[in-house]
Protein backbone atom coordinates (compact mmCIF):
# COMPACT_ATOMS: atom_id res chain seq x y z
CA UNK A 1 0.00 0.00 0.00
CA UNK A 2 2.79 2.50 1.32
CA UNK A 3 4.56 1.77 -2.59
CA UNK A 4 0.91 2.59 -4.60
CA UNK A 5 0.85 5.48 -2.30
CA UNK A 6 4.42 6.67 -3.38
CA UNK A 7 4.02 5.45 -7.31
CA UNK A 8 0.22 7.42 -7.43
CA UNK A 9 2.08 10.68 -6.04
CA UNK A 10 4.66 10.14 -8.71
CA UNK A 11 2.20 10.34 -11.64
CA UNK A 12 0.07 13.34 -10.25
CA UNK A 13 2.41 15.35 -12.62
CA UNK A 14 2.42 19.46 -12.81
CA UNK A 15 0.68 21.14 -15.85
CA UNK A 16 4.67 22.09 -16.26
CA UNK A 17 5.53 18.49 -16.87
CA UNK A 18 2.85 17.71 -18.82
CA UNK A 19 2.95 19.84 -21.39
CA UNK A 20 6.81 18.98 -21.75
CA UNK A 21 9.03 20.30 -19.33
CA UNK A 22 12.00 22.75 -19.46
CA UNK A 23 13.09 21.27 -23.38
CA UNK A 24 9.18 22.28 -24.30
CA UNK A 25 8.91 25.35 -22.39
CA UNK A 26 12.15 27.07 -24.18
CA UNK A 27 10.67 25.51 -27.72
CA UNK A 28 7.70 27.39 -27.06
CA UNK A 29 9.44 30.38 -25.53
CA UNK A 30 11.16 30.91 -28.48
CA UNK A 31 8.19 30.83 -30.57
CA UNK A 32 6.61 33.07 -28.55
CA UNK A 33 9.26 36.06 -28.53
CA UNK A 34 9.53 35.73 -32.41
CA UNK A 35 5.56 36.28 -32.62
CA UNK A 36 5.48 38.94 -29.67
CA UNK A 37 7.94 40.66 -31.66
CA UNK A 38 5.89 41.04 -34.66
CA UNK A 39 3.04 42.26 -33.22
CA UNK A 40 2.77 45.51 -34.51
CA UNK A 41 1.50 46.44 -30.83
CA UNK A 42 2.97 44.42 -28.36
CA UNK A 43 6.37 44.49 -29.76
CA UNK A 44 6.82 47.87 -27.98
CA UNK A 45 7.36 45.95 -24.62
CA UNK A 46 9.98 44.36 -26.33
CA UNK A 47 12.11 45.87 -28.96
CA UNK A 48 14.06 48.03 -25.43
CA UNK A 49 14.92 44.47 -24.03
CA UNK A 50 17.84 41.93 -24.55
CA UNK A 51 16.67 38.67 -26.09
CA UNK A 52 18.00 36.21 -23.16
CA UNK A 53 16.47 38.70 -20.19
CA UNK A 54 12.75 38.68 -21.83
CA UNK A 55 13.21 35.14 -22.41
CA UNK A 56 14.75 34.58 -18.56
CA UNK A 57 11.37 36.84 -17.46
CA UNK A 58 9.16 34.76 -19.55
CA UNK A 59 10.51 31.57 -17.97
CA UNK A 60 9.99 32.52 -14.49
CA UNK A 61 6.73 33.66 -14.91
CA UNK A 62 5.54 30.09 -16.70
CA UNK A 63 7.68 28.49 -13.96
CA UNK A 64 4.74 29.58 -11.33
CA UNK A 65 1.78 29.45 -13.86
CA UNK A 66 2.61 26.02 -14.75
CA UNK A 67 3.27 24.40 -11.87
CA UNK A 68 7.02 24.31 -12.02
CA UNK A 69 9.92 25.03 -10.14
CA UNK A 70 9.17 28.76 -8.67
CA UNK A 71 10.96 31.08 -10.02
CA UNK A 72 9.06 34.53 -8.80
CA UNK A 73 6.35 35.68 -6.18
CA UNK A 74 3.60 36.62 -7.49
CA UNK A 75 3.44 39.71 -5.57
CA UNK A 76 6.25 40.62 -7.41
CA UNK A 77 4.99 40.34 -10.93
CA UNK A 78 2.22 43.23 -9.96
CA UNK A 79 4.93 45.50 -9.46
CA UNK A 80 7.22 44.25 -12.46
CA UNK A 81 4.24 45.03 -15.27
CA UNK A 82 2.61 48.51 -13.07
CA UNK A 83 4.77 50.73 -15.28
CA UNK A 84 4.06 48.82 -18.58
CA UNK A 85 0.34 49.74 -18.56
CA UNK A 86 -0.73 46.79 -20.27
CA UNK A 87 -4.63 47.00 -21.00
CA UNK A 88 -6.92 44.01 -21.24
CA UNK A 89 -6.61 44.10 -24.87
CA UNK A 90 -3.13 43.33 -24.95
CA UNK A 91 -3.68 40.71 -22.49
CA UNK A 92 -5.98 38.64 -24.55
CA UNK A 93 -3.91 39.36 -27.55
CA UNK A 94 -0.49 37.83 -25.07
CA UNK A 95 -3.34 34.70 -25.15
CA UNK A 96 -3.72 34.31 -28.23
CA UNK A 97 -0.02 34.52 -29.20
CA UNK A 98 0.35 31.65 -26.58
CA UNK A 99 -2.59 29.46 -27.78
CA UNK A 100 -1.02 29.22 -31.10
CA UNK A 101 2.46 28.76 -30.34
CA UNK A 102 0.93 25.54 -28.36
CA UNK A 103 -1.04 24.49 -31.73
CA UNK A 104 1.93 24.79 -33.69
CA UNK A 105 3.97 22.45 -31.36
CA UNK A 106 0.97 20.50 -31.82
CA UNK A 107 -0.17 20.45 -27.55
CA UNK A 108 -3.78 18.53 -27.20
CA UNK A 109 -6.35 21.63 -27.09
CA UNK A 110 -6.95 20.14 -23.78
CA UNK A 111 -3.61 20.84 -22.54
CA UNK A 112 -4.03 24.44 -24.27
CA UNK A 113 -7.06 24.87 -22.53
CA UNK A 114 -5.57 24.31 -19.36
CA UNK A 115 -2.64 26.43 -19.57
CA UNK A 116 -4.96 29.13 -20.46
CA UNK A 117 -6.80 29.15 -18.04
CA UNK A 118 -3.64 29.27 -15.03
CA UNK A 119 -2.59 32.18 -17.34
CA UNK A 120 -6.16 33.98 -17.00
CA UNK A 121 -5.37 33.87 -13.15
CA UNK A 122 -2.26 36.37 -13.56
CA UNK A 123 -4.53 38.95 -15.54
CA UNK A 124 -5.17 40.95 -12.37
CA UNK A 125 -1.30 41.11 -11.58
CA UNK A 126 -0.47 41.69 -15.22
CA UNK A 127 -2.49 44.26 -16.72
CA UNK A 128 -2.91 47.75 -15.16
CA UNK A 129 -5.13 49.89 -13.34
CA UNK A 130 -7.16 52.71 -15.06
CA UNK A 131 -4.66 55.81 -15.17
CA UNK A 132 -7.32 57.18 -12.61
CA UNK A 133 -5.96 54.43 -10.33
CA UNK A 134 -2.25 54.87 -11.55
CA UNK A 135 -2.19 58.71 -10.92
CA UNK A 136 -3.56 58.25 -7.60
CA UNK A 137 -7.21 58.56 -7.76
CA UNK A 138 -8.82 62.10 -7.16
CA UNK A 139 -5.87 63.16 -5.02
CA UNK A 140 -3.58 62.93 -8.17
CA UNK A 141 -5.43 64.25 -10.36
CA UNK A 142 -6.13 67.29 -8.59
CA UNK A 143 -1.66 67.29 -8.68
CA UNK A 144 -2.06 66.68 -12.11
CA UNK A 145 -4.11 69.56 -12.75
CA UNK A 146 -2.54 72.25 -10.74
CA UNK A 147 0.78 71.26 -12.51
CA UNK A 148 -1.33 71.73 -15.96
CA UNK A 149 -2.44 75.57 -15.36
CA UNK A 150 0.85 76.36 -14.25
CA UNK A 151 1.75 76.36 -17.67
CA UNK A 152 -1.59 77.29 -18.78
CA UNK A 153 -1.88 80.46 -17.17
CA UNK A 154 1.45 81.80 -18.19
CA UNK A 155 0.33 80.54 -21.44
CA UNK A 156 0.24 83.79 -24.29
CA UNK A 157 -2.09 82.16 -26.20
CA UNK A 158 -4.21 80.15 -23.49
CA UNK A 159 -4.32 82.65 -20.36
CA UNK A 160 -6.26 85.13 -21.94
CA UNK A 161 -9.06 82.65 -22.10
CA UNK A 162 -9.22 82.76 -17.88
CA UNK A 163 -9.02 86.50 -17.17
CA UNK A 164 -12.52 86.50 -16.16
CA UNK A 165 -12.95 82.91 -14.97
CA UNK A 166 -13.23 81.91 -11.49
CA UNK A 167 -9.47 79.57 -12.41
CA UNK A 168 -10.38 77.26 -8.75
CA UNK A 169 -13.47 76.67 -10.17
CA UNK A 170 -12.34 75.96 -13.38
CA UNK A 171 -9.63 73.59 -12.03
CA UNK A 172 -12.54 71.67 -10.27
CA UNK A 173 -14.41 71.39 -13.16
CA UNK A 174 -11.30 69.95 -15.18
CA UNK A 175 -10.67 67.47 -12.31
CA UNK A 176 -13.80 66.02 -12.41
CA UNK A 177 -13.57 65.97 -16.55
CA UNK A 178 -10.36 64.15 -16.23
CA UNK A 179 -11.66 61.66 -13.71
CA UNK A 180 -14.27 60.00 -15.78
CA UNK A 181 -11.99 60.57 -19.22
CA UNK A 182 -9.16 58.25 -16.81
CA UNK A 183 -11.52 55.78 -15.54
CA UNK A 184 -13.18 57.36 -12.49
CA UNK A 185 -16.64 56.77 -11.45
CA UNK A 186 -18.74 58.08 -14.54
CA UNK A 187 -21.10 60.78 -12.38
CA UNK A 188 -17.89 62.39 -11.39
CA UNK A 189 -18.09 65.62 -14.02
CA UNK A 190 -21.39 67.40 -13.35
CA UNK A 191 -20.45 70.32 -15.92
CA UNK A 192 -22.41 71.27 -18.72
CA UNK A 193 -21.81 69.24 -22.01
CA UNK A 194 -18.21 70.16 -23.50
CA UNK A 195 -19.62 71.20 -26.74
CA UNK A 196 -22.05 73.43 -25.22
CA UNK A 197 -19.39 74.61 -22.41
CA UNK A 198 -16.73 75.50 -25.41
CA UNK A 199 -18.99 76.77 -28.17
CA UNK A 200 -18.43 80.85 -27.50
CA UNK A 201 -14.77 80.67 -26.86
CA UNK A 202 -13.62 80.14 -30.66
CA UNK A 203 -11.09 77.49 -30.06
CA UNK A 204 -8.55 76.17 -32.66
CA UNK A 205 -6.89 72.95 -32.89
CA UNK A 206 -3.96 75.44 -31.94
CA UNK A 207 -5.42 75.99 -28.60
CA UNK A 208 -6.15 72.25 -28.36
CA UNK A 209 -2.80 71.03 -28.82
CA UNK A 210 -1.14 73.55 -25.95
CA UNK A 211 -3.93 72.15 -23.70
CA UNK A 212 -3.04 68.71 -24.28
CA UNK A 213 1.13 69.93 -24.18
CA UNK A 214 0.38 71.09 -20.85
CA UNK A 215 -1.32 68.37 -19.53
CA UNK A 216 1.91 65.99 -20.74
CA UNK A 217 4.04 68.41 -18.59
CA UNK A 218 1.77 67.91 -15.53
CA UNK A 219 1.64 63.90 -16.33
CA UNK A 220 5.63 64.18 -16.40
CA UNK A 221 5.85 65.73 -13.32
CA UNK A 222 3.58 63.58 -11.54
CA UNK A 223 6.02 61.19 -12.03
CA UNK A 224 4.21 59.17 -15.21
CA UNK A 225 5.82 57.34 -17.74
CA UNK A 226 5.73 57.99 -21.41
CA UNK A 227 3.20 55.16 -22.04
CA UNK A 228 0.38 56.55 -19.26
CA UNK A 229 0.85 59.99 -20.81
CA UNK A 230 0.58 58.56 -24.27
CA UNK A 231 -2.56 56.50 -23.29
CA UNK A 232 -4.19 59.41 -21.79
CA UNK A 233 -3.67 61.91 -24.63
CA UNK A 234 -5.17 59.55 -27.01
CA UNK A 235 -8.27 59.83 -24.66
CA UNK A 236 -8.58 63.40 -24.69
CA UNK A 237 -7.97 63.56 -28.31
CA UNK A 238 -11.70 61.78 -28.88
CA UNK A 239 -13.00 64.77 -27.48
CA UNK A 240 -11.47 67.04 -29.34
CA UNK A 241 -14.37 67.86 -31.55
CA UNK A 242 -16.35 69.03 -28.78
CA UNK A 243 -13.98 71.32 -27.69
CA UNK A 244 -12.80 73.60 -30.66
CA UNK A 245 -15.46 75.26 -31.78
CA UNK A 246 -14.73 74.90 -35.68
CA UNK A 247 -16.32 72.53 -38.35
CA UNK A 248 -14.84 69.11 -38.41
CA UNK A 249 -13.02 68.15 -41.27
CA UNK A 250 -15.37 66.28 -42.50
CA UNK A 251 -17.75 69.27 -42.62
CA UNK A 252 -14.62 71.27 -43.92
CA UNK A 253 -14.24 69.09 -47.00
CA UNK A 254 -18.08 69.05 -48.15
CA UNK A 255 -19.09 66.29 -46.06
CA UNK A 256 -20.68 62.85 -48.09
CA UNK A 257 -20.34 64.25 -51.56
CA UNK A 258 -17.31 66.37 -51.04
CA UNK A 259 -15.54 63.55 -49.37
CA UNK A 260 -16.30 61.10 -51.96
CA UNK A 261 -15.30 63.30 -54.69
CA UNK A 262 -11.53 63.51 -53.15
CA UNK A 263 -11.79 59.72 -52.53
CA UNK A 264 -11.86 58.94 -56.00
CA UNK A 265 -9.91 61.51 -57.24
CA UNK A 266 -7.37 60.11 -55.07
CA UNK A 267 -8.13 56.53 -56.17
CA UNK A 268 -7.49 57.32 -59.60
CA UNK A 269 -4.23 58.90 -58.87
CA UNK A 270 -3.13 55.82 -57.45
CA UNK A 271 -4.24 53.51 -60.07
CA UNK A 272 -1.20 55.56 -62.44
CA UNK A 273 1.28 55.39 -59.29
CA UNK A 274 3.61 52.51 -60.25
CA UNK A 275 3.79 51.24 -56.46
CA UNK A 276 -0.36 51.02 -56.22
CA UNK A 277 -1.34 50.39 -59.63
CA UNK A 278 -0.98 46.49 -58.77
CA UNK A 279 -3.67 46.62 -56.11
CA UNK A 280 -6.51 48.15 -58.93
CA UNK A 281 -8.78 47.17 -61.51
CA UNK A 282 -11.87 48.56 -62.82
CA UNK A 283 -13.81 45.63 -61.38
CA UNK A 284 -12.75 46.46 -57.86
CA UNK A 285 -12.19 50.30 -57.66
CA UNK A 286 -15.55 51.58 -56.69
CA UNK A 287 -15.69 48.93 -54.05
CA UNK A 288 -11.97 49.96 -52.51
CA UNK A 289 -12.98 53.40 -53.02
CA UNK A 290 -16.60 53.31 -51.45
CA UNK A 291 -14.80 51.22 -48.48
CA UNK A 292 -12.12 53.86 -47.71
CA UNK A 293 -14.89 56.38 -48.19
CA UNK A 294 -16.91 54.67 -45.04
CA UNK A 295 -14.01 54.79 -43.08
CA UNK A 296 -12.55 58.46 -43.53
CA UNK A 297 -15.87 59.59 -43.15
CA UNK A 298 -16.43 58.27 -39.57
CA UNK A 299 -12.71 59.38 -38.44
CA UNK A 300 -13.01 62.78 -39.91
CA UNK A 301 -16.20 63.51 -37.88
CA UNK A 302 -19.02 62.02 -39.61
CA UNK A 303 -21.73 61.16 -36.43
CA UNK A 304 -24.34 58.99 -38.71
CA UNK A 305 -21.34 56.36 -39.73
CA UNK A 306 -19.83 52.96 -37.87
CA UNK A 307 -18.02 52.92 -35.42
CA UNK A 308 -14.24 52.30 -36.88
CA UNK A 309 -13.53 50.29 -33.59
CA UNK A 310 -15.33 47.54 -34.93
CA UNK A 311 -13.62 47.68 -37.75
CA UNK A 312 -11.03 45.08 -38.06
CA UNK A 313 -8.33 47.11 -40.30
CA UNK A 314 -5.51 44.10 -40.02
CA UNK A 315 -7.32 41.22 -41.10
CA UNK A 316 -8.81 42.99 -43.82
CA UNK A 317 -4.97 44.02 -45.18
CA UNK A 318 -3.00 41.27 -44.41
CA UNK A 319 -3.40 39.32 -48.02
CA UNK A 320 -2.56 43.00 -49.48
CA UNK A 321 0.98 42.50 -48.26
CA UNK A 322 1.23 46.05 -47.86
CA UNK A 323 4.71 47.84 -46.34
CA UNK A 324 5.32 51.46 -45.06
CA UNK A 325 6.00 52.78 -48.69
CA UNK A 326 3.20 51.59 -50.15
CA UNK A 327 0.73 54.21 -47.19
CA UNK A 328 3.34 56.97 -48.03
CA UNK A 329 2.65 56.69 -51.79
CA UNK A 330 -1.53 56.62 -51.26
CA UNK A 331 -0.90 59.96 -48.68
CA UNK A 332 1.21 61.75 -51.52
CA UNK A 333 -1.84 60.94 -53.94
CA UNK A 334 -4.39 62.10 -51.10
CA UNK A 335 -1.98 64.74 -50.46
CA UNK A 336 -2.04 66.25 -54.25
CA UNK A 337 -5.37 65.98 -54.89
CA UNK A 338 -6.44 68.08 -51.20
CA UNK A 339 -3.73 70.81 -52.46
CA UNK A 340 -5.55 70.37 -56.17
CA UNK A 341 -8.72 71.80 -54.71
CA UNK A 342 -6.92 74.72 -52.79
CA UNK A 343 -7.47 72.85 -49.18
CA UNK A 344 -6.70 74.95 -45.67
CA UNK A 345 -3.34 73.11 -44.57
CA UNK A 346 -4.91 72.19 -41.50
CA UNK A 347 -7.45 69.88 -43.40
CA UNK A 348 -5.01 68.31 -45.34
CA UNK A 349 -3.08 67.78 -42.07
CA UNK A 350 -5.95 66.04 -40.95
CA UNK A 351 -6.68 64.25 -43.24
CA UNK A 352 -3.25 62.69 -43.72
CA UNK A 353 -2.67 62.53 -40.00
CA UNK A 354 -6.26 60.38 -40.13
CA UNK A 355 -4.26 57.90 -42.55
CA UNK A 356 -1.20 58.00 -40.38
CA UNK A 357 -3.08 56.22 -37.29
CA UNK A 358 -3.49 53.51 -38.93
CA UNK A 359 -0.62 52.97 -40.24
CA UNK A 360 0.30 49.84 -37.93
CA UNK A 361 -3.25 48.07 -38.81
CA UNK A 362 -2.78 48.59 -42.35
CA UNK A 363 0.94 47.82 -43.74
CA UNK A 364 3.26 44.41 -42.22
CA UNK A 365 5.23 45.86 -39.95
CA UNK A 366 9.03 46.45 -41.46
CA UNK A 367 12.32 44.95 -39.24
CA UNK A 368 13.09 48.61 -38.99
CA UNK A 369 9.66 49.05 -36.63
CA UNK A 370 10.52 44.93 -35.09
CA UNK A 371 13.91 46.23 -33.91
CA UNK A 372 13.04 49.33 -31.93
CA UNK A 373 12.85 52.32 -35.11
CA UNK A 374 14.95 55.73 -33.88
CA UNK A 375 15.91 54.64 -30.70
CA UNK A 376 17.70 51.33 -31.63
CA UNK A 377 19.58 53.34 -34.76
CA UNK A 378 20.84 56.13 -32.82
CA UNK A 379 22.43 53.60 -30.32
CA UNK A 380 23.62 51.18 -33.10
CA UNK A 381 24.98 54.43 -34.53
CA UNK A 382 26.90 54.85 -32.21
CA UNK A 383 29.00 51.73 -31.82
CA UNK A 384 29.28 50.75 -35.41
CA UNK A 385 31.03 53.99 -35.59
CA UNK A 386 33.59 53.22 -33.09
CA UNK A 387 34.13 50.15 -34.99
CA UNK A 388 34.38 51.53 -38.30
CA UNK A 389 36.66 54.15 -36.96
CA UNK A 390 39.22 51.79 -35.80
CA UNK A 391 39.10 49.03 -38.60
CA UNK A 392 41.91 48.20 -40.45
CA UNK A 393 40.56 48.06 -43.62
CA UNK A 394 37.49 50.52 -43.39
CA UNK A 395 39.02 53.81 -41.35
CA UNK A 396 40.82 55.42 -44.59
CA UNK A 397 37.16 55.52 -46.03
CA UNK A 398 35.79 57.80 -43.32
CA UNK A 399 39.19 59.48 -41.81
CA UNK A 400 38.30 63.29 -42.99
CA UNK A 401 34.41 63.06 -40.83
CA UNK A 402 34.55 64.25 -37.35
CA UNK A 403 32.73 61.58 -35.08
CA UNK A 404 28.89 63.23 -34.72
CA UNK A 405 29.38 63.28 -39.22
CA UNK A 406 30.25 59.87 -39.00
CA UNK A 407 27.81 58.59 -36.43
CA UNK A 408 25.26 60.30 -39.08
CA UNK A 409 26.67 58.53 -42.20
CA UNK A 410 26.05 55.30 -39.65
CA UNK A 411 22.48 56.47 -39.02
CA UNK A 412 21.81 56.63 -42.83
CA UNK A 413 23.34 53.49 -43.63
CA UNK A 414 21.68 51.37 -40.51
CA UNK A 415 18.09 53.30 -41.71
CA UNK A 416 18.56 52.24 -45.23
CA UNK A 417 20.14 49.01 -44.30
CA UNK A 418 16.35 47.86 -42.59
CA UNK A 419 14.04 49.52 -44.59
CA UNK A 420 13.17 52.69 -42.53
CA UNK A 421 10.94 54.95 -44.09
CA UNK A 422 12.96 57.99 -44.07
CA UNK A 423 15.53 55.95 -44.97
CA UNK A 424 18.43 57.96 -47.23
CA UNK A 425 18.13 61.60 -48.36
CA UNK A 426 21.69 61.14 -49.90
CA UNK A 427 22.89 61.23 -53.24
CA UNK A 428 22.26 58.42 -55.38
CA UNK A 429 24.49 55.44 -54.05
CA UNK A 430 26.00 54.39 -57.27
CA UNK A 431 26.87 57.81 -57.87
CA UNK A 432 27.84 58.10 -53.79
CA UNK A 433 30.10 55.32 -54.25
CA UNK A 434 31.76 55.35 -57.59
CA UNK A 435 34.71 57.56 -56.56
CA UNK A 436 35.27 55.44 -53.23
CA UNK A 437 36.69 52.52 -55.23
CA UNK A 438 35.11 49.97 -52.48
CA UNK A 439 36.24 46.46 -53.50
CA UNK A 440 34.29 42.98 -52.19
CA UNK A 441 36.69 42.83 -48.72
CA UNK A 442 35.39 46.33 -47.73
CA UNK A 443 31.61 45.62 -48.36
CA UNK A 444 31.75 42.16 -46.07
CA UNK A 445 33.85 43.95 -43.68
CA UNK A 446 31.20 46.77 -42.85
CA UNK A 447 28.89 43.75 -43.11
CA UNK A 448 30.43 41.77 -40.42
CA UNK A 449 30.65 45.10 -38.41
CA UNK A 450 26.83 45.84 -39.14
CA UNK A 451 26.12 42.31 -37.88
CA UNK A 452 28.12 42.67 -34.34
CA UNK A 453 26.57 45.78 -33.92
CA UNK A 454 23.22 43.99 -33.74
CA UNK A 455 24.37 40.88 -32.12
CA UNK A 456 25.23 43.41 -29.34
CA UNK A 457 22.01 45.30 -28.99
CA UNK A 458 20.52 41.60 -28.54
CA UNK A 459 18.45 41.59 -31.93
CA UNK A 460 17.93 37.70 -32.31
CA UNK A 461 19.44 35.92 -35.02
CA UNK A 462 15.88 35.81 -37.54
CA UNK A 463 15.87 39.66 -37.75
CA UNK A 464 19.85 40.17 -38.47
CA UNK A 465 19.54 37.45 -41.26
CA UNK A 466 16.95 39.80 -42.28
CA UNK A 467 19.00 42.78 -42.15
CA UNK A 468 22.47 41.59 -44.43
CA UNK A 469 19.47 40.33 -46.57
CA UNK A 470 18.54 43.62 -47.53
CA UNK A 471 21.97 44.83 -46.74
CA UNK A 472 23.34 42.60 -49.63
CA UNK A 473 20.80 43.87 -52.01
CA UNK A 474 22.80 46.88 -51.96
CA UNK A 475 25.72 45.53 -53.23
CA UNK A 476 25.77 46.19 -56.72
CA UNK A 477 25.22 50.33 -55.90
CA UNK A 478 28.07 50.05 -53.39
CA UNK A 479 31.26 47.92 -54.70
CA UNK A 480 33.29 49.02 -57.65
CA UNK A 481 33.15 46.74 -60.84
CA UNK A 482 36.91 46.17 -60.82
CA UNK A 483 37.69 43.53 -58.18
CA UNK A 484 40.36 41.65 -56.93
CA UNK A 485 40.74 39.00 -58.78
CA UNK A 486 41.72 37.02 -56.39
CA UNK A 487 39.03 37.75 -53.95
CA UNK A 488 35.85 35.46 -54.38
CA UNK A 489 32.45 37.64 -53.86
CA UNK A 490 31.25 34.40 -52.21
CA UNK A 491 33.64 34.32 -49.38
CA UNK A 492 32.07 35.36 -46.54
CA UNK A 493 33.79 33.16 -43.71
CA UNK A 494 33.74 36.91 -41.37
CA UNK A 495 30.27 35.91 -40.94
CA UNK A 496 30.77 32.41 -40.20
């Protein structure tokens, strides 16, 4: 009896175990990071972090939600994701990522169901409190606010607005505004409507943006990080049109018929733009066109339209294969035919700002977005031009630059190098180049040097094969036609 006792203990295994152990858990992991970072949204809580340390993290946490060894307390994962701000959204989109990493390592859905379902318990540690919560309830955002009209009311273009006003008052009523906009208890603002409240002052979008400046400035010093500040202007902006007192743009642009009219002037453009021609025939033109039509009109301030939350932008584009160029090309044809019918610059901002949002839900995202954008070029920038300064065989290329020109040239070359979309502004690079006489050794050395760069900003190995894959594309603008001849342009044993 005491042996059944010991050999039924034995087989009571941990969800951990079952689904594979450690060899399983860092298959999966793996998987995972690769499909977190190509998520045009959640890659953001990723693209700042080493490889092995958001893998490390990632193991720990499974370690407890599984049933493993533990690795962490889970008091301490509340406080390890408070500054992330993760919403609920993001949360259920982490599930989903998980659920079909398991089905493509082929884990019974009962398993998957399971593991799930552990996960669902961390949501409450994981994703964040309203920033009502996160600023310190009404407490805070009575801070908030007083740091927000000390700005204001030194403000040339916004104090003159609160000569008369009774400003405590005022401050009040924006406290209570900003505590149902954050997640407060809905009855807390018991001013009149915001439309009706703003209609006599004659507001711009001016005015709007140095309100919303402000209220960054008092969100800094409060002590918030760029992601609460970011979430919260993106809630104020929705009220925008019942602030300024002005026609929306839709209004501004003739509303249904006037709109329509630029949407197919714009479509037509396209159709003789060699980068959008592909996507158009005369079969499916008025369809595109009455599609983008619906849309623009609900985000440029028609009330009568859908909701474009409901709208599910990514699935809709992702058998268009479309990239970052392909948006800027539609905005320059938007762009010419707004200026075509004399247009007040701030529509056409508007309008193309409209298009911007959306950029992320419309085009794949590029490697230059996966690996962090600006912020990961300026720092590879950096150290590729300490290398390159120092190499044997590259330094008598760049010896007349001081370091900030050559850190620049670097910033160019990285941009171009992934596909950013303000890539090069250069010369042409055959032209850039022809003078240099660069041979075959010089192009694998700044290769090798490209590819230690990112090898030490811990971009995982997928993406850098990515990288010299585009990098090598380049190669025939870049190395003189007179070669060594006996130097093989398939020896590439640096990269080895």
């Amino acid at each position: 009896m005491k042996n059944l006792f010991f050999f039924s203990t034995l087989t009571k295994k941990s969800l951990f175990h079952r689904l594979g152990g450690e060899p399983m858990m860092f298959k999966s992991l793996e998987l995972f990071y690769n499909k977190v970072q190509a998520d045009p949204v959640l890659v953001k809580y990723v693209r700042h972090i080493k490889v092995n340390k958001v893998v490390e993290h990632q193991k720990r946490i499974i370690m407890v939600a599984f049933g493993g060894q533990p690795g962490i307390e889970i008091g301490n994962i509340k406080t390890a994701h408070k500054k992330l701000f993760i919403s609920d959204n993001e949360f259920d989109s982490l599930k989903d990522l998980l659920r079909e990493t398991f089905e493509q390592l082929s884990v019974s859905n009962d398993l998957i169901t399971q593991s799930l379902d552990h996960i669902e318990h961390f949501r409450t540690s994981i994703v964040a409190d309203t920033i009502y919560q996160q600023m310190g309830g009404e407490k805070g955002m009575k801070k908030l606010v007083d740091y927000q009209f000390e700005k204001i009311l030194v403000d040339p273009e916004l104090r003159l607005f609160f000569l008369t006003s009774n400003v405590d008052r005022v401050k009040m009523l924006m406290v209570s505004w900003l505590s149902k906009a954050f997640g407060g208890a809905p009855d807390l603002y018991q001013g009149r409507d915001l439309k009706e409240a703003h209609k006599n002052l004659e507001l711009t979008d001016r005015h709007f943006y140095l309100m919303k400046k402000h209220l960054a400035w008092g969100f800094h010093k409060c002590g918030a990080n760029s992601a609460i500040i970011d979430k919260a202007l993106d809630i104020i902006e929705k009220d925008r049109s019942y602030v300024i007192g002005s026609k929306t743009t839709y209004e501004e642009l003739g509303e249904d018929i006037g709109l329509k009219q630029m949407v197919d002037s714009m479509f037509r453009k396209a159709m003789t733009n060699p980068m959008l021609k592909g996507f158009f025939t005369n079969e499916n033109f008025e369809r595109i066109s009455q599609g983008f039509f619906e849309f623009m009109s609900k985000e440029l301030g028609d009330p009568t339209k859908i909701d474009n939350g409901n709208v599910d932008l990514k699935m809709i584009h992702t058998k268009l294969n479309l990239m970052d160029y392909h948006l800027d090309a539609l905005q320059n044809c938007m762009e010419e035919t707004l200026k075509g019918k004399f247009m007040n610059p701030m529509v056409i901002r508007d309008v193309l700002w409209s298009m911007e949002r959306f950029r992320r839900k419309v085009c794949n995202i590029s490697i230059y977005d996966l690996i962090g954008g600006d912020h990961f070029i300026a720092n590879a920038a950096i150290i590729l031009q300490k290398k390159v300064k120092f190499h044997y065989r590259l330094a008598k290329f760049f010896k007349n630059l001081t370091d900030e020109q050559l850190v620049q040239l670097m910033k160019h070359l990285l941009t171009y190098s992934v596909g950013g979309r303000r890539a090069y502004r250069g010369r042409d690079m055959k032209n850039a180049h022809e003078y240099l006489q660069i041979k075959e050794e010089h192009f694998l050395d700044m290769k090798h040097l490209v590819r230690e760069t990112f090898k030490e900003l811990g971009v995982v190995d997928s993406l850098i094969l990515q990288v010299l894959k585009i990098y090598d594309d380049k190669r025939r603008y870049v190395v003189s036609e007179k070669k060594d001849k006996g130097f093989s342009s398939g020896e590439e044993s640096l990269l080895d």
